[in-house]
Structure formats: C-alpha cells, structure tokens
N, C-alpha and C. Protein backbone atom coordinates (compact mmCIF):
# COMPACT_ATOMS: atom_id res chain seq x y z
N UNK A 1 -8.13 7.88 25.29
CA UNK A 1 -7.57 6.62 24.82
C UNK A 1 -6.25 6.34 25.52
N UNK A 2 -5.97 5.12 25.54
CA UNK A 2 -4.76 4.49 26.46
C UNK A 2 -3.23 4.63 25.48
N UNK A 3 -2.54 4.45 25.72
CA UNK A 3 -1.09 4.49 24.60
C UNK A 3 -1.39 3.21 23.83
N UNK A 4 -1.87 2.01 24.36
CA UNK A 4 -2.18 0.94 23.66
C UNK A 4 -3.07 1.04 22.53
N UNK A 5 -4.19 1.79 22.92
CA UNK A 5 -5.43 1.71 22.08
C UNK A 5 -4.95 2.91 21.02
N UNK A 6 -4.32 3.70 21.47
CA UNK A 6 -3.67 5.10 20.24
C UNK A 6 -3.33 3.81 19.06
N UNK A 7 -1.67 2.97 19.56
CA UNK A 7 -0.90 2.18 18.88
C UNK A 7 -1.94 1.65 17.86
N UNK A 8 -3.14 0.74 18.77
CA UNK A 8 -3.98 0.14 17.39
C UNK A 8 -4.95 0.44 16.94
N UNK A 9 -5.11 2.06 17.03
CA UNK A 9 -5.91 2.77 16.06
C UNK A 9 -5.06 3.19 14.66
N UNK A 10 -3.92 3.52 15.56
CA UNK A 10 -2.87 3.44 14.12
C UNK A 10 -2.16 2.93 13.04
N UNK A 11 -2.38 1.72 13.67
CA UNK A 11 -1.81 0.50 12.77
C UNK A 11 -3.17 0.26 12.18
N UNK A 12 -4.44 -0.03 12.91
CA UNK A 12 -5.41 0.18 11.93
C UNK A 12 -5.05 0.84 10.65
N UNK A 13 -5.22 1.87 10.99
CA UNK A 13 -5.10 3.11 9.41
C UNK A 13 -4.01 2.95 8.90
N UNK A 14 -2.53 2.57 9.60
CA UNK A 14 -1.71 2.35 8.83
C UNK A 14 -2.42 1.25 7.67
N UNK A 15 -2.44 -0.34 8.46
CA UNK A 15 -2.96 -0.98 7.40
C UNK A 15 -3.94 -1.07 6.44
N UNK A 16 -5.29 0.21 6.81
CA UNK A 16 -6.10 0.40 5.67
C UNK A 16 -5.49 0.86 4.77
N UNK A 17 -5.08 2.05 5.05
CA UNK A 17 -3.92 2.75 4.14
C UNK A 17 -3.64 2.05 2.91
N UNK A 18 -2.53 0.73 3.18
CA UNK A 18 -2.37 -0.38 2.78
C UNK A 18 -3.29 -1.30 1.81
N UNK A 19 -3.82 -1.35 2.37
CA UNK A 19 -5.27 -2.42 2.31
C UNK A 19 -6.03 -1.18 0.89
N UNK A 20 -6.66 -0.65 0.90
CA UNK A 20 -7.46 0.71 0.45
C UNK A 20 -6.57 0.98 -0.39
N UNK A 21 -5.20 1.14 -1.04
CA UNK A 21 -4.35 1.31 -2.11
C UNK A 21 -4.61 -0.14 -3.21
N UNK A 22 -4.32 -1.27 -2.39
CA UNK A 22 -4.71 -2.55 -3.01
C UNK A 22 -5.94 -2.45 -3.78
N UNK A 23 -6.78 -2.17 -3.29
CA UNK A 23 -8.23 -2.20 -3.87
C UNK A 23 -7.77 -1.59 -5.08
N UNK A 24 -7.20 -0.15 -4.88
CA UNK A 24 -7.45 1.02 -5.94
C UNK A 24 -6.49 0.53 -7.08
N UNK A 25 -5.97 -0.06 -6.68
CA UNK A 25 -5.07 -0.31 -7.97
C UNK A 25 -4.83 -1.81 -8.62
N UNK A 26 -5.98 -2.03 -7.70
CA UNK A 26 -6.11 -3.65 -8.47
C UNK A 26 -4.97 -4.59 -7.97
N UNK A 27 -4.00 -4.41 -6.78
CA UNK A 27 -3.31 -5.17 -6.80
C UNK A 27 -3.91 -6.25 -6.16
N UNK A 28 -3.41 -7.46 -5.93
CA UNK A 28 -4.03 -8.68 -5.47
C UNK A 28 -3.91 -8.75 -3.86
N UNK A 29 -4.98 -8.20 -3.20
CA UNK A 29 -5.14 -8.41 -1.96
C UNK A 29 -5.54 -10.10 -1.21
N UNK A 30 -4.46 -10.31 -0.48
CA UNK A 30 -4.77 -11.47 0.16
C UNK A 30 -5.27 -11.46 1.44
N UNK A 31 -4.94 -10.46 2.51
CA UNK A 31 -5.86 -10.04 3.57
C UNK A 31 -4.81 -8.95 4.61
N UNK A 32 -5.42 -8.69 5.60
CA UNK A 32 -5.12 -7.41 6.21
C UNK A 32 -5.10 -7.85 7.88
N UNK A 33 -4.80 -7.47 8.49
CA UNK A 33 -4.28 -7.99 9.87
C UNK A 33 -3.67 -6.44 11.02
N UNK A 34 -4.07 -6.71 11.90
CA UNK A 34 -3.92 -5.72 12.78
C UNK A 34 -3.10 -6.48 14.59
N UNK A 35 -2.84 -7.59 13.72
CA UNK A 35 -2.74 -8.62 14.79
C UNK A 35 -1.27 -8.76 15.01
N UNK A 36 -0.71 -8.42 16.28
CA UNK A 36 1.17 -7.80 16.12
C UNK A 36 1.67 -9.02 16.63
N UNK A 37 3.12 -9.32 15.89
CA UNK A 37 3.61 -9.98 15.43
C UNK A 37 5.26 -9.44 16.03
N UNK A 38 5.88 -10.20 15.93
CA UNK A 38 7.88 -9.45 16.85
C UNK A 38 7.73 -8.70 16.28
N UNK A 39 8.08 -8.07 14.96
CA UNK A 39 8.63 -6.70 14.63
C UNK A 39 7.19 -6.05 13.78
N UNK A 40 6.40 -6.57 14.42
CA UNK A 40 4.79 -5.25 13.39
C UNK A 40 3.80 -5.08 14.14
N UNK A 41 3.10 -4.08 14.02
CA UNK A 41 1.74 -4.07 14.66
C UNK A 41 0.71 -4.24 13.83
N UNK A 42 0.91 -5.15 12.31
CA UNK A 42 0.09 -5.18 11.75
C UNK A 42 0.83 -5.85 10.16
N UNK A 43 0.11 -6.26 9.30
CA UNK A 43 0.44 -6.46 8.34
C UNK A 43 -0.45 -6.91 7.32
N UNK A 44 -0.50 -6.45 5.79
CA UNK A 44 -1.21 -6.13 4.68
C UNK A 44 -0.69 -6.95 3.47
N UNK A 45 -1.07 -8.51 3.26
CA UNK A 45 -0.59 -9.22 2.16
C UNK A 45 -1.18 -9.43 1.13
N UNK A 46 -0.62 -9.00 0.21
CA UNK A 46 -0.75 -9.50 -1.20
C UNK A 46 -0.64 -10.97 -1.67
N UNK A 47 -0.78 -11.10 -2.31
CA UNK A 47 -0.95 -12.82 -3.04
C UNK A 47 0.29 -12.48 -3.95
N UNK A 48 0.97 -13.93 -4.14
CA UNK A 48 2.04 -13.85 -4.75
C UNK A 48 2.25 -13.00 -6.31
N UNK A 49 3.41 -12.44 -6.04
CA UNK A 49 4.26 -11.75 -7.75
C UNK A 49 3.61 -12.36 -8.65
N UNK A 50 2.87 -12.13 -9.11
CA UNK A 50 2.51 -12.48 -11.00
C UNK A 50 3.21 -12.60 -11.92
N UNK A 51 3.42 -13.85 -12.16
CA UNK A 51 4.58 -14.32 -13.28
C UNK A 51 4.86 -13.34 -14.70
N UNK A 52 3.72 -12.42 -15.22
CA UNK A 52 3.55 -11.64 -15.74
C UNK A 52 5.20 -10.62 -15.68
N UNK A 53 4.55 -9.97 -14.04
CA UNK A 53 5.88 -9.46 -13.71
C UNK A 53 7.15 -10.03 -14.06
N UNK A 54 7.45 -11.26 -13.09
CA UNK A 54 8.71 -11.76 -13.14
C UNK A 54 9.29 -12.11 -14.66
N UNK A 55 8.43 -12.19 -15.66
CA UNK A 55 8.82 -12.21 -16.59
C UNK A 55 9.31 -11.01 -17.31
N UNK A 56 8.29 -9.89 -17.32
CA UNK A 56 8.89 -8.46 -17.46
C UNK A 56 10.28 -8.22 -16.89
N UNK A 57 10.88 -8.76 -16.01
CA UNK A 57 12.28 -8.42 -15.10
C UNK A 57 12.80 -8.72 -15.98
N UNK A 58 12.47 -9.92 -17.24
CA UNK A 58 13.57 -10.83 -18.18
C UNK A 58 13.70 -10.24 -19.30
N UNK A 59 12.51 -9.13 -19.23
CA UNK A 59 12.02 -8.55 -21.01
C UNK A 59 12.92 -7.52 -21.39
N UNK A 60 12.90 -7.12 -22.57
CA UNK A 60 13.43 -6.19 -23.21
C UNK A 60 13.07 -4.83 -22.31
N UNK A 61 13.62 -3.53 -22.30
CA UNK A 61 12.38 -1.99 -21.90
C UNK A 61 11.86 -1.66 -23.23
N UNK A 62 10.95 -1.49 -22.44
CA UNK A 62 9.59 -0.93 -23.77
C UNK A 62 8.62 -2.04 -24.03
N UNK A 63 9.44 -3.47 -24.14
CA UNK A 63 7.96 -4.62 -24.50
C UNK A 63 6.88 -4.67 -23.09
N UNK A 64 6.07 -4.85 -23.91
CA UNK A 64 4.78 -5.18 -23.25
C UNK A 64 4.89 -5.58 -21.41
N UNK A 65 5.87 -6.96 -21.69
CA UNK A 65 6.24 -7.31 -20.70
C UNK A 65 6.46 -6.94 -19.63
N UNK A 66 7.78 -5.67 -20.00
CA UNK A 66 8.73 -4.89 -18.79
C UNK A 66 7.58 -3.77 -18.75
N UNK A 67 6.72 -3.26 -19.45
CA UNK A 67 5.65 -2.03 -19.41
C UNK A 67 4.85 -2.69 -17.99
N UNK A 68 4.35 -4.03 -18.01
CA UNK A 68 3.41 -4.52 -17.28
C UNK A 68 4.28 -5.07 -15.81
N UNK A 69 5.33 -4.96 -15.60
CA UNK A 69 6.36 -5.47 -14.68
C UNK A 69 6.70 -3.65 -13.96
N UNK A 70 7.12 -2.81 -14.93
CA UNK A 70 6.92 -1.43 -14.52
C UNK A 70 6.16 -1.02 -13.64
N UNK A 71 4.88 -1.18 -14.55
CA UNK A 71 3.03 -1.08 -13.53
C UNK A 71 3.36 -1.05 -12.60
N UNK A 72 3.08 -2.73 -12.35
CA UNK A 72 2.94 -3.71 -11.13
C UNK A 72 4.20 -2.77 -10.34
N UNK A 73 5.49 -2.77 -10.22
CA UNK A 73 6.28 -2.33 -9.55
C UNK A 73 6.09 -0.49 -9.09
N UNK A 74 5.78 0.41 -9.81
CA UNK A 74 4.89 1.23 -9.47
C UNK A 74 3.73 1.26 -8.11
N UNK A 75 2.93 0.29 -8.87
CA UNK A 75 1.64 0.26 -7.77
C UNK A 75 2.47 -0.01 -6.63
N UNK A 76 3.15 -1.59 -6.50
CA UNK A 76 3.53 -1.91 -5.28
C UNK A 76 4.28 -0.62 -4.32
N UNK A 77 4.78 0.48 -5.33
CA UNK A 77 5.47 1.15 -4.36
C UNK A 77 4.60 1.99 -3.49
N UNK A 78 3.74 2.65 -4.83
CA UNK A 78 2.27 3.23 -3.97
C UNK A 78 1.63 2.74 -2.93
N UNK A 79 1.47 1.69 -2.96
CA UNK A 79 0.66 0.88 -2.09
C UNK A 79 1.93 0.66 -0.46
N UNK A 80 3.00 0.61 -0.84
CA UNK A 80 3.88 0.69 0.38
C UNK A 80 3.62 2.28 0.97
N UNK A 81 3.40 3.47 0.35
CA UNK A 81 3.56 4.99 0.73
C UNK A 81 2.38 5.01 1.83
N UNK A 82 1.27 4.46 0.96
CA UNK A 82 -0.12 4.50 1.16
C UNK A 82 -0.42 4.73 3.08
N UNK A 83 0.07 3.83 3.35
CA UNK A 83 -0.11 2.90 4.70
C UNK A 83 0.62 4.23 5.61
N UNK A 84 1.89 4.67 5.59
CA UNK A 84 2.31 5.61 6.74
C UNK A 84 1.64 6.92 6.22
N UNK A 85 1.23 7.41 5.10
CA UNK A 85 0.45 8.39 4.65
C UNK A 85 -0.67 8.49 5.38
N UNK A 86 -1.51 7.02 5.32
CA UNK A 86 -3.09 7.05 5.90
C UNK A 86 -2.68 7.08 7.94
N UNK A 87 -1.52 6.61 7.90
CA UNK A 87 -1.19 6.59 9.99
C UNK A 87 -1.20 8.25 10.01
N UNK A 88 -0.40 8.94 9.00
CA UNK A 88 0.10 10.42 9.55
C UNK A 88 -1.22 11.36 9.00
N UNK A 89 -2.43 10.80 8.43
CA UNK A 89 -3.40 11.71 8.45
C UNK A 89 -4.15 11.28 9.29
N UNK A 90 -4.61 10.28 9.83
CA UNK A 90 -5.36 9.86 10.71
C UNK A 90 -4.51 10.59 12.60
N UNK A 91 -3.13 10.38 12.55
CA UNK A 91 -2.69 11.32 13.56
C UNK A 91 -2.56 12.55 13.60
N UNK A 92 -3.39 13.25 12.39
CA UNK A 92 -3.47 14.88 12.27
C UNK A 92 -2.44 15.70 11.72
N UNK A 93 -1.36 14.54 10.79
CA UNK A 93 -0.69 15.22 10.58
C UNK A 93 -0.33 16.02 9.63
N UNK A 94 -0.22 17.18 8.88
CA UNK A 94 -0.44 17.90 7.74
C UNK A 94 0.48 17.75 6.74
N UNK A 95 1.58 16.96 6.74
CA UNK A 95 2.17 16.56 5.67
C UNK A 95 2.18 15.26 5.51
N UNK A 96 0.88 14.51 5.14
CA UNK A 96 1.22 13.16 5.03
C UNK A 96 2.29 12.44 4.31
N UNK A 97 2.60 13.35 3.58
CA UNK A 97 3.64 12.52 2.44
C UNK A 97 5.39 12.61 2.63
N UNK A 98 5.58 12.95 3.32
CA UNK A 98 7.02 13.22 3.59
C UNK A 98 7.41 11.93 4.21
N UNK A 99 7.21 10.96 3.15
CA UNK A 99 8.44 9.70 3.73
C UNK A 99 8.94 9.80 1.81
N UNK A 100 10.22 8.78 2.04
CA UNK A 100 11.25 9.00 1.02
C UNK A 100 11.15 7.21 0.93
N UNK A 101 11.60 6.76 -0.32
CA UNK A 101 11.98 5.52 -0.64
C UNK A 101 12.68 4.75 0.05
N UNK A 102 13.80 5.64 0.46
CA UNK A 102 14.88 5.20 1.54
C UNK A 102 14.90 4.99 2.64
N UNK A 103 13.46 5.89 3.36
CA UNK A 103 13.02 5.50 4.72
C UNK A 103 12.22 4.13 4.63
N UNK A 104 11.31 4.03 3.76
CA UNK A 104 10.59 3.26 3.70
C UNK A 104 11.69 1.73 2.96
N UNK A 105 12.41 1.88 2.75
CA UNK A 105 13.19 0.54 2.38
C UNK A 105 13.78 -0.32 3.56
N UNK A 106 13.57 0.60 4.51
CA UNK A 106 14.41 -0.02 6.05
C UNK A 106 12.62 -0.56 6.71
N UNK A 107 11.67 -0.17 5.95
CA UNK A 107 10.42 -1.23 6.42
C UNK A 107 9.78 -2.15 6.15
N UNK A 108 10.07 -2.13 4.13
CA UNK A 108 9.29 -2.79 3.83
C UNK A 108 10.33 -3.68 2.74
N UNK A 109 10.31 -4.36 2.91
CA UNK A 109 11.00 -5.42 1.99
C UNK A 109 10.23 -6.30 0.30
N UNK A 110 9.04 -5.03 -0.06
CA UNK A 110 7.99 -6.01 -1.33
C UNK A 110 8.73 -6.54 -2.80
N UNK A 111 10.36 -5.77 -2.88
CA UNK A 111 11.12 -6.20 -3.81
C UNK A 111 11.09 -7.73 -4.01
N UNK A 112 11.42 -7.94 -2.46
CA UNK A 112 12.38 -9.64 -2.76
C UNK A 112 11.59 -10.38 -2.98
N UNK A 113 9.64 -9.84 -2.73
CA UNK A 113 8.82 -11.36 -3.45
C UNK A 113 9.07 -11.35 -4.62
N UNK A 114 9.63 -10.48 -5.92
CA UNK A 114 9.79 -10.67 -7.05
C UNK A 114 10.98 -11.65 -6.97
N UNK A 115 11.07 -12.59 -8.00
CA UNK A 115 12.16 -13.97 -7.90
C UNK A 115 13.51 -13.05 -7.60
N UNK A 116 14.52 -13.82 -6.73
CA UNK A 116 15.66 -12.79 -6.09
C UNK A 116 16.56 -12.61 -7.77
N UNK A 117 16.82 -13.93 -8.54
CA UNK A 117 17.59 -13.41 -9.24
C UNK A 117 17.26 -12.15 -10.08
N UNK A 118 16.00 -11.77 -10.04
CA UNK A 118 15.36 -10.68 -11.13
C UNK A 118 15.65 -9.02 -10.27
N UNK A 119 16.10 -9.54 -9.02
CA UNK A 119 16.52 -8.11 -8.12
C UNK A 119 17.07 -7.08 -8.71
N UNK A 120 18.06 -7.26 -9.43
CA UNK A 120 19.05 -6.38 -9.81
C UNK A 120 18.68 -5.82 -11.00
N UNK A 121 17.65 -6.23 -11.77
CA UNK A 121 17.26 -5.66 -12.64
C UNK A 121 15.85 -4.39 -12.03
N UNK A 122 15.50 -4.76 -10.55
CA UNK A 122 14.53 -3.73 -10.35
C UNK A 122 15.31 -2.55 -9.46
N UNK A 123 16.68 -2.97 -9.60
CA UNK A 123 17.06 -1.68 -8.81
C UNK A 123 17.22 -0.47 -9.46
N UNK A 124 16.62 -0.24 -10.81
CA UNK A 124 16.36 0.73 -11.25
C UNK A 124 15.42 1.79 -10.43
N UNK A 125 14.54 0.89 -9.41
CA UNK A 125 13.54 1.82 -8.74
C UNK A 125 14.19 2.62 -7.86
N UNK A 126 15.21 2.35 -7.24
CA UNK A 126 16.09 3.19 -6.56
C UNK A 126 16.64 4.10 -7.39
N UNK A 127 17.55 3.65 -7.81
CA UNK A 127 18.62 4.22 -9.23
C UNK A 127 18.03 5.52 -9.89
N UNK A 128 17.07 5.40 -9.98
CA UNK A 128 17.07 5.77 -11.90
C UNK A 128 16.15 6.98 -11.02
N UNK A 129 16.53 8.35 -11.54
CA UNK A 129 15.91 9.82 -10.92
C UNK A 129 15.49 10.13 -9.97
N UNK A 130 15.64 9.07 -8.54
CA UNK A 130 15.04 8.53 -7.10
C UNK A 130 14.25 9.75 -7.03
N UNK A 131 15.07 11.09 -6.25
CA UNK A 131 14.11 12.05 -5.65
C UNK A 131 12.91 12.30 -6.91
N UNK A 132 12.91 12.06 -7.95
CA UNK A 132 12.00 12.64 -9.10
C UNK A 132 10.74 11.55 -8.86
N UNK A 133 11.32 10.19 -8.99
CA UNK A 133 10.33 9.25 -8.70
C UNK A 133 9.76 8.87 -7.43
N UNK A 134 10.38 9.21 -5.88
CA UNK A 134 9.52 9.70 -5.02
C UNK A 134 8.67 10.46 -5.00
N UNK A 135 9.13 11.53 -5.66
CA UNK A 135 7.89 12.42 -4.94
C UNK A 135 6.35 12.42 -6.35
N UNK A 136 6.88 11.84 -7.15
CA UNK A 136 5.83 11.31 -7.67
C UNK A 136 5.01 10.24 -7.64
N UNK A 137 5.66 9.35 -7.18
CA UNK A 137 4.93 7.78 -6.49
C UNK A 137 4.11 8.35 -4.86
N UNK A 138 5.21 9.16 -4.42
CA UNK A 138 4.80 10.00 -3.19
C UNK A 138 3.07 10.86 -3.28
N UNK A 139 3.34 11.21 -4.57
CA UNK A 139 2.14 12.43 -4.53
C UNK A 139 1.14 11.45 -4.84
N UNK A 140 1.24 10.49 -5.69
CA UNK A 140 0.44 9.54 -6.24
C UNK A 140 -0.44 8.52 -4.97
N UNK A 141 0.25 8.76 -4.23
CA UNK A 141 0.14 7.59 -2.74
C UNK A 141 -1.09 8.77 -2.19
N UNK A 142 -0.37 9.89 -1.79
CA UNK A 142 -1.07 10.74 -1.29
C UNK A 142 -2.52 11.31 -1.73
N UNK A 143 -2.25 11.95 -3.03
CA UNK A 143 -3.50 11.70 -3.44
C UNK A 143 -4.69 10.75 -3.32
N UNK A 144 -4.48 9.28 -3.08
CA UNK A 144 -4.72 8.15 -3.36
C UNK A 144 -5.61 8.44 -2.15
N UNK A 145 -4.93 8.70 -1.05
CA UNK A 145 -5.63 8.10 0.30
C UNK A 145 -6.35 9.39 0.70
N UNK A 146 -5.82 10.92 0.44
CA UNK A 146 -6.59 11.96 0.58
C UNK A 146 -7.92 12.25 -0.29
N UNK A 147 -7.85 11.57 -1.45
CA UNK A 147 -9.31 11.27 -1.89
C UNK A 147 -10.32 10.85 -1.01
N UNK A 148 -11.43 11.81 -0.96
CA UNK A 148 -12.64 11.66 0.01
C UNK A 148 -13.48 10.20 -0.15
N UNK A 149 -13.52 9.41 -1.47
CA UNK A 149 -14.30 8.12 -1.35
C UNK A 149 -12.87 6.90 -0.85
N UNK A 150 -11.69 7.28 -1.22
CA UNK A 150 -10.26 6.47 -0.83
C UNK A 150 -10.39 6.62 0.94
N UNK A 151 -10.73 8.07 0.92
CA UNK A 151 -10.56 8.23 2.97
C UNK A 151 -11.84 7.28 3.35
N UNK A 152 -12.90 7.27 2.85
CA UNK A 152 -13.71 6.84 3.46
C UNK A 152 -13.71 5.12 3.80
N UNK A 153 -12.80 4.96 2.47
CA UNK A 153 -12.97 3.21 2.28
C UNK A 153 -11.71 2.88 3.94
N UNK A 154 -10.71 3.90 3.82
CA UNK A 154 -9.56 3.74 5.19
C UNK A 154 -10.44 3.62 6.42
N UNK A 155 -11.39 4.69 6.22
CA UNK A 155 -11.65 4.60 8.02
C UNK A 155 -13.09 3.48 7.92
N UNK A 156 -13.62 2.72 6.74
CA UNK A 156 -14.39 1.75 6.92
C UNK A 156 -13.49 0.22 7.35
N UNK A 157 -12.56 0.25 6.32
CA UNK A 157 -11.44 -0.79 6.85
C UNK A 157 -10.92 -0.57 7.92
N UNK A 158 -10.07 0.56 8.65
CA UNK A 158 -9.92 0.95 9.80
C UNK A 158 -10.84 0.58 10.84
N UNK A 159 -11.98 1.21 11.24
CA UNK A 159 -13.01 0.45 11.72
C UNK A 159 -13.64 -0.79 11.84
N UNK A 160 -12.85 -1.49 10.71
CA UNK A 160 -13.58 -3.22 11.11
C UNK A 160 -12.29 -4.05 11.51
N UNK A 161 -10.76 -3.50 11.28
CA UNK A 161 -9.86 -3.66 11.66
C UNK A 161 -9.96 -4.37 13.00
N UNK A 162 -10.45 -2.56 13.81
CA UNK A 162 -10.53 -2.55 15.12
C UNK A 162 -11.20 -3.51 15.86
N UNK A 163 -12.70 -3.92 14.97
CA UNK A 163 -13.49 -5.06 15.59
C UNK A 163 -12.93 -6.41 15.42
N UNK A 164 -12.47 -6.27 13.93
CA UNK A 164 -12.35 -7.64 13.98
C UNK A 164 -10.75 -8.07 13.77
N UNK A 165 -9.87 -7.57 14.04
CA UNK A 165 -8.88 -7.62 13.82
C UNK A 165 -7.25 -8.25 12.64
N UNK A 166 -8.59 -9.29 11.79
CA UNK A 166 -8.35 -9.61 10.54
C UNK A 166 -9.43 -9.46 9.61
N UNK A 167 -9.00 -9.25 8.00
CA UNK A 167 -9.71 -9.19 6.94
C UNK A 167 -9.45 -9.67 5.98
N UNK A 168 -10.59 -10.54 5.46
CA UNK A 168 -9.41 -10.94 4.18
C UNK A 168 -9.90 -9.94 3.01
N UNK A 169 -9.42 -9.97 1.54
CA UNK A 169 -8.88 -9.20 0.53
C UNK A 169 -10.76 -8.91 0.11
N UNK A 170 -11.21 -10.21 0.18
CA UNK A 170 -12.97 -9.76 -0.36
C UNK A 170 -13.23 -8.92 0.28
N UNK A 171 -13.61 -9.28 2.02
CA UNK A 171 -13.86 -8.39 2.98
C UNK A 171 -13.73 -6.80 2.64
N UNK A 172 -12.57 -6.86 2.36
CA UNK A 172 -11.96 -5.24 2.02
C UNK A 172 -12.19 -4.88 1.13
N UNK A 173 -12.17 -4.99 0.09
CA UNK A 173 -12.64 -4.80 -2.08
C UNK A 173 -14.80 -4.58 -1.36
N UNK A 174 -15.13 -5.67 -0.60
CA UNK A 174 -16.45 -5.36 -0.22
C UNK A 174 -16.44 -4.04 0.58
N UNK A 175 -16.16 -3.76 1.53
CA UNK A 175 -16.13 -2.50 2.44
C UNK A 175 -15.68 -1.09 1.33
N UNK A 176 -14.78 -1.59 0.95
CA UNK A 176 -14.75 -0.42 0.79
C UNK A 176 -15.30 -0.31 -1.16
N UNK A 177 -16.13 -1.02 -1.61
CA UNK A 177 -17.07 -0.46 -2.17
C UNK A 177 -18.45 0.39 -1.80
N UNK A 178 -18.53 -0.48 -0.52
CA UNK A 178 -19.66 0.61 -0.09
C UNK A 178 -19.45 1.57 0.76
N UNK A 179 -18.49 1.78 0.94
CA UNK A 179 -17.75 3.48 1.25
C UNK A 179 -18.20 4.00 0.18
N UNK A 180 -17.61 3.91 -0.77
CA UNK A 180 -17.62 4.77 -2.01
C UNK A 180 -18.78 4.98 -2.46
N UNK A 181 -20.06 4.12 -2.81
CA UNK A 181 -21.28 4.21 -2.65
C UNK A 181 -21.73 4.97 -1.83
N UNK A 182 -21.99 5.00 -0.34
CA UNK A 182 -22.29 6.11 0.27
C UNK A 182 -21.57 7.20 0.00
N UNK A 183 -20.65 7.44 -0.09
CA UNK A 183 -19.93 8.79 -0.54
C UNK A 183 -20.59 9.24 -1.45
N UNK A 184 -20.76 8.81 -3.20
CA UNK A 184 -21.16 9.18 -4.04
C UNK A 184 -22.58 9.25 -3.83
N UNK A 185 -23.25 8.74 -3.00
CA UNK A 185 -24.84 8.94 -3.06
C UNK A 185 -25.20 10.32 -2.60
N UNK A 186 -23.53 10.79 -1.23
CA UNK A 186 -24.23 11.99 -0.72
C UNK A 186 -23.99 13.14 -1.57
C-alpha cells in the first residue's frame, strides 16, 4: 500500500470507529465521510443536541433531566474515544486505549454543539475525577470497539467507507446490523 492509501484506510477505521459507537449507543447518526477536508481526513456527524440534553444543562443533579443530559454527554465522549481506538487497532496497535480527555480535546470540539451558554455547566466532564472518568469512558470506548460483533460492524463500515466514501447514518445502523448477524450466526 502507498502512504496515501495507508492514510485512508485509517481514517476509514478511524471513522467507523466513530460511526459503529453511534449505532451502539443509540446516538443520532447523521452520516460518515472519509472525504478530507483542511484540517480532517474524515468526519462522523451526528444530528443536532437534543433539547432533552440542553435542558438537563438547566436541571437540578439527580432530576431526570441532568440524568438524561449526563447519558447523552457520556456516550458522546465514548463515541469521541471510539474512532482513534478503532485507527490504533486496525494499525496493530496493542494499546488501543491510551488517549486521555485532554489529548482528545485539542481534536474534537462535541461540547460546543450543546447551546454555548450551557458550557460551563458541562465542564464538570473535565473537572470532576478526570483521570477516574477517563479511563472509564476510556475502557468503555475500548471495550466497545474490541467487541467481536462491534469489530466486525468497523471493518464492514470501514470497507464501504473505502468504496464509497460517504455514508449516511441508515447506511451504517444497516451494515452494521448485518455484521452482527453474521457474527452471531457463526
């Protein structure tokens, strides 16, 4: 393979990674892209913050609200791990999980779709026990994508990536159900 074709095998899997966390956790996939852009070789969108959330930012802790704003902010972080997890196993690498919140904050910016004034109330995700809640959002990511029907749905999205170089959110929720289907059949 060429240095080019390495680059977008990887961003592939980076963005299944991505893509393949969405599914698993129900977040709202809007589509997946392998198609580079000034600063990406790829990119994995969600459909806008759920007012749900943004309202949780306003809620009490403990109501319903901030529980379901929690979630959602959870997943989203998973779903950010997901993506350099699925690049560094797909490049052979044996510790997929060794990125930190802090590395990953200089990449991914999924805070600020929550309304900006509600920011400061999610900087608890930093704040509040960081290394404790990395490496548990961390293990959670990891797990996620080292699961054998999760790997399979990556390198089915990965693979159509490559052909087709966009996907939208059905596309992907479709693929990689029938990953998992063949998996479980064998």
């Amino acid at each position: 393979m060429t240095e080019g074709a390495d680059l977008e095998r990887f961003a592939a899997y980076h963005e299944a990674g991505h893509a393949v966390a969405a599914v698993v956790l129900k977040l709202p996939l809007e589509r997946v892209s392998i198609v580079p852009s000034n600063d990406s070789l790829g990119e994995c969108s969600l459909e806008a913050t759920p007012k749900c959330v943004q309202d949780g930012a306003r809620s009490p802790t403990g109501s319903p609200e901030y529980n379901k704003m929690w979630q959602y902010t959870e997943n989203r972080t998973v779903f950010s791990f997901a993506g350099p997890i699925a690049e560094g196993r797909a490049k052979g690498r044996a510790k997929g999980k060794d990125i930190t919140l802090a590395a990953l904050s200089k990449t991914s910016d999924w805070e600020c779709e929550v309304c900006s004034e509600d920011f400061e109330s999610l900087a608890f995700v930093r704040d509040k026990a960081q290394s404790e809640l990395e490496e548990l959002l961390g293990d959670k990511a990891y797990n996620l994508v080292y699961d054998s029907n999760n790997w399979a749905g990556v390198e089915a999205v990965a693979e159509a990536l490559l052909e087709e170089k966009e996907l939208s959110g059905s596309k992907v929720r479709k693929l990689v159900q029938e990953a998992t289907r063949r998996c479980l059949s064998n």
